[in-house]
C-alpha atoms as a PDB file:
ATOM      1  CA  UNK A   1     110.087 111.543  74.500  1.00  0.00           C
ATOM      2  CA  UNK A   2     109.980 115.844  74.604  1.00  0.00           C
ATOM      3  CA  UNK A   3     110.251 115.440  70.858  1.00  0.00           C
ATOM      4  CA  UNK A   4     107.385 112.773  70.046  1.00  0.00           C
ATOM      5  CA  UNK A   5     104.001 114.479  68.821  1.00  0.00           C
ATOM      6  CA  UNK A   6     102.105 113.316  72.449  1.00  0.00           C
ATOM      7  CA  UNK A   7     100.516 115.533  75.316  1.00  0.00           C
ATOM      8  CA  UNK A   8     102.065 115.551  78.584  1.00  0.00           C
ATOM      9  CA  UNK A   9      99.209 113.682  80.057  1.00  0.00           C
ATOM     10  CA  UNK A  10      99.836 110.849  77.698  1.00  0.00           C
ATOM     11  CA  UNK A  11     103.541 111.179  79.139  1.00  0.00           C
ATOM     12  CA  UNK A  12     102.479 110.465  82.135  1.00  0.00           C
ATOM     13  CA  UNK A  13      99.712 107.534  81.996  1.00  0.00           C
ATOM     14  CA  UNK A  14     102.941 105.509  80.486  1.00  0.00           C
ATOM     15  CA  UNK A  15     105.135 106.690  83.534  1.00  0.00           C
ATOM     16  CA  UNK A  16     102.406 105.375  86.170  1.00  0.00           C
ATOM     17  CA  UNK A  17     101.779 102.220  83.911  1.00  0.00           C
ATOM     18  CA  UNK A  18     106.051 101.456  84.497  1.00  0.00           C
ATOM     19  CA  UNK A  19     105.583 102.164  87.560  1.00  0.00           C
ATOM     20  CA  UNK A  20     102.403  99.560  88.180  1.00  0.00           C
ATOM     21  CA  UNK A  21     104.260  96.855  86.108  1.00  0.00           C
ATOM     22  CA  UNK A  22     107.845  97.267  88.090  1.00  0.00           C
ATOM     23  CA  UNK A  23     105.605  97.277  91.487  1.00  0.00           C
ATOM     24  CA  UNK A  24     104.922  93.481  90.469  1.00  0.00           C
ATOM     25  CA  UNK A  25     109.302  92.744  90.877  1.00  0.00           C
ATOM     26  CA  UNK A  26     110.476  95.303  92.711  1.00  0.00           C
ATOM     27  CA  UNK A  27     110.015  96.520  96.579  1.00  0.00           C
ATOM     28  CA  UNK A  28     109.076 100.291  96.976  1.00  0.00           C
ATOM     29  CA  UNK A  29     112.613 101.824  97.509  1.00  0.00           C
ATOM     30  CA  UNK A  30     114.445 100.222  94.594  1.00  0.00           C
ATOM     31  CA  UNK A  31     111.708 101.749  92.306  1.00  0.00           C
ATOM     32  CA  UNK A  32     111.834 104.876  93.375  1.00  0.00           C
ATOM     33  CA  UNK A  33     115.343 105.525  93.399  1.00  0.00           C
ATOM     34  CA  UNK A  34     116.072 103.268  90.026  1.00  0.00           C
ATOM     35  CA  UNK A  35     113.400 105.719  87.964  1.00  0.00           C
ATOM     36  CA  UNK A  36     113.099 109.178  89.536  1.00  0.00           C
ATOM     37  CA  UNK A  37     116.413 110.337  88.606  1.00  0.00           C
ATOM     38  CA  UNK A  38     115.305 109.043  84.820  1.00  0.00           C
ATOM     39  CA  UNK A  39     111.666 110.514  85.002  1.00  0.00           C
ATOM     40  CA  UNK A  40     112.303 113.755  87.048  1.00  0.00           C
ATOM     41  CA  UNK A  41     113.728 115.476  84.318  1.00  0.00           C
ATOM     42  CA  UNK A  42     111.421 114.281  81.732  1.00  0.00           C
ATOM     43  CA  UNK A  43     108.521 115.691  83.369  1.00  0.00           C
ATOM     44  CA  UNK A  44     109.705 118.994  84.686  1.00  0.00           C
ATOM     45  CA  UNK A  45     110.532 119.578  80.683  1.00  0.00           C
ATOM     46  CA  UNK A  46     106.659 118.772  79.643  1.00  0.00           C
ATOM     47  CA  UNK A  47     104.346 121.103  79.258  1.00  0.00           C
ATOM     48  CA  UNK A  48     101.315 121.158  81.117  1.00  0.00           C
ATOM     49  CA  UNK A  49      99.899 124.114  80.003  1.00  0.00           C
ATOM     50  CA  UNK A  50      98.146 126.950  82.046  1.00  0.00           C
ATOM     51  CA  UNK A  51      96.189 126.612  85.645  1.00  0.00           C
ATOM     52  CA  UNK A  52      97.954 125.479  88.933  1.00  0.00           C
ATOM     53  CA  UNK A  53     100.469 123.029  87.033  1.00  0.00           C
ATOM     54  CA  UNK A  54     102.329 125.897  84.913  1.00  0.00           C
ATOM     55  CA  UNK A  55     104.830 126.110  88.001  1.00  0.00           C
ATOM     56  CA  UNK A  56     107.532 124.264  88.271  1.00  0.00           C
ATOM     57  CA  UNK A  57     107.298 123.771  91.876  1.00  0.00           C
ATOM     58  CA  UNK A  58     103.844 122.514  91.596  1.00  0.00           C
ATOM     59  CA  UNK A  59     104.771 120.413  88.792  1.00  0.00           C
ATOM     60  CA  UNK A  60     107.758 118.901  91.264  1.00  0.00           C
ATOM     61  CA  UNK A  61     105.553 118.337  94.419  1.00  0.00           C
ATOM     62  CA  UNK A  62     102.643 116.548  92.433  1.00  0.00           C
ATOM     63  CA  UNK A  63     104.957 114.661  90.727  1.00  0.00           C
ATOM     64  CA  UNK A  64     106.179 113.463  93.556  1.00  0.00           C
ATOM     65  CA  UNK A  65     102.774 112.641  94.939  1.00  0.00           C
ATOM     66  CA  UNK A  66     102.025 110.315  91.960  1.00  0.00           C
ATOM     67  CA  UNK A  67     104.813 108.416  92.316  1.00  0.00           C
ATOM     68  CA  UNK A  68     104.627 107.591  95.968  1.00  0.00           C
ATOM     69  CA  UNK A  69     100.998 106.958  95.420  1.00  0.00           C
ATOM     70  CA  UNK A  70     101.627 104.669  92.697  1.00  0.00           C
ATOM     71  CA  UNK A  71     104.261 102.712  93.718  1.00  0.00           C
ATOM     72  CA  UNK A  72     101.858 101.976  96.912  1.00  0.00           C
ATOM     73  CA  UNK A  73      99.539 100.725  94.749  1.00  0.00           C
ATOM     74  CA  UNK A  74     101.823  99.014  92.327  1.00  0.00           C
ATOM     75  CA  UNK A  75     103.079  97.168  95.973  1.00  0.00           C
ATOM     76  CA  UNK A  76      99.151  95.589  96.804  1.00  0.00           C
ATOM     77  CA  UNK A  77      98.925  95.009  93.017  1.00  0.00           C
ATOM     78  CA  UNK A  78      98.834  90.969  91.679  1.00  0.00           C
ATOM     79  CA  UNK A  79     100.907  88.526  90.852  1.00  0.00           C
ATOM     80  CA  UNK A  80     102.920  89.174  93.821  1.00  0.00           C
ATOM     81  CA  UNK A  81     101.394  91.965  95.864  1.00  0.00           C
ATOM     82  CA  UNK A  82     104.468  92.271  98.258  1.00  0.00           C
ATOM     83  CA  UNK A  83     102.402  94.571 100.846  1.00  0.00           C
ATOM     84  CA  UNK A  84      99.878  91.713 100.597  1.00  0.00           C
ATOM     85  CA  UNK A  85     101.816  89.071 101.584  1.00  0.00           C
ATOM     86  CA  UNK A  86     104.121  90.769 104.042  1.00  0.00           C
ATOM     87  CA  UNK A  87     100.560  91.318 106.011  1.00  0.00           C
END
């Protein structure tokens, strides 16, 4: 993926679009600990340029953010909506 001609940006739409389509089979826990160690690494080695996301802590902490936020949504999300039908 570090080698392919795309932006990081790009990198990461198709990281929160596997993370909406696995929120449709899996629960919240599973997904996070069945892709993190895989995407982690993949997006601490992109390069986001200058500004606030040229540290690598930064680059951790809203990574992190994302995917909690998205695998929230990816939970309330149809065909199955799991948070949806627990409530």
């Amino acid at each position: 993926v570090t080698a392919m001609d795309v932006g990081p940006w790009t990198v990461m739409f198709f990281i929160i679009l596997m993370y909406l389509v696995l929120g449709a089979v899996l629960e919240s826990l599973s997904m996070i600990l069945l892709t993190v160690p895989i995407f982690f690494p993949l997006v601490m080695s992109l390069d986001f340029g200058t500004g606030i996301l040229s540290d690598p802590e930064m680059v951790a902490i809203w990574f992190g953010i994302i995917v909690v936020v998205v695998t929230e949504i990816s939970l309330i999300s149809p065909p199955i909506g799991l948070n949806v039908f627990v409530l």
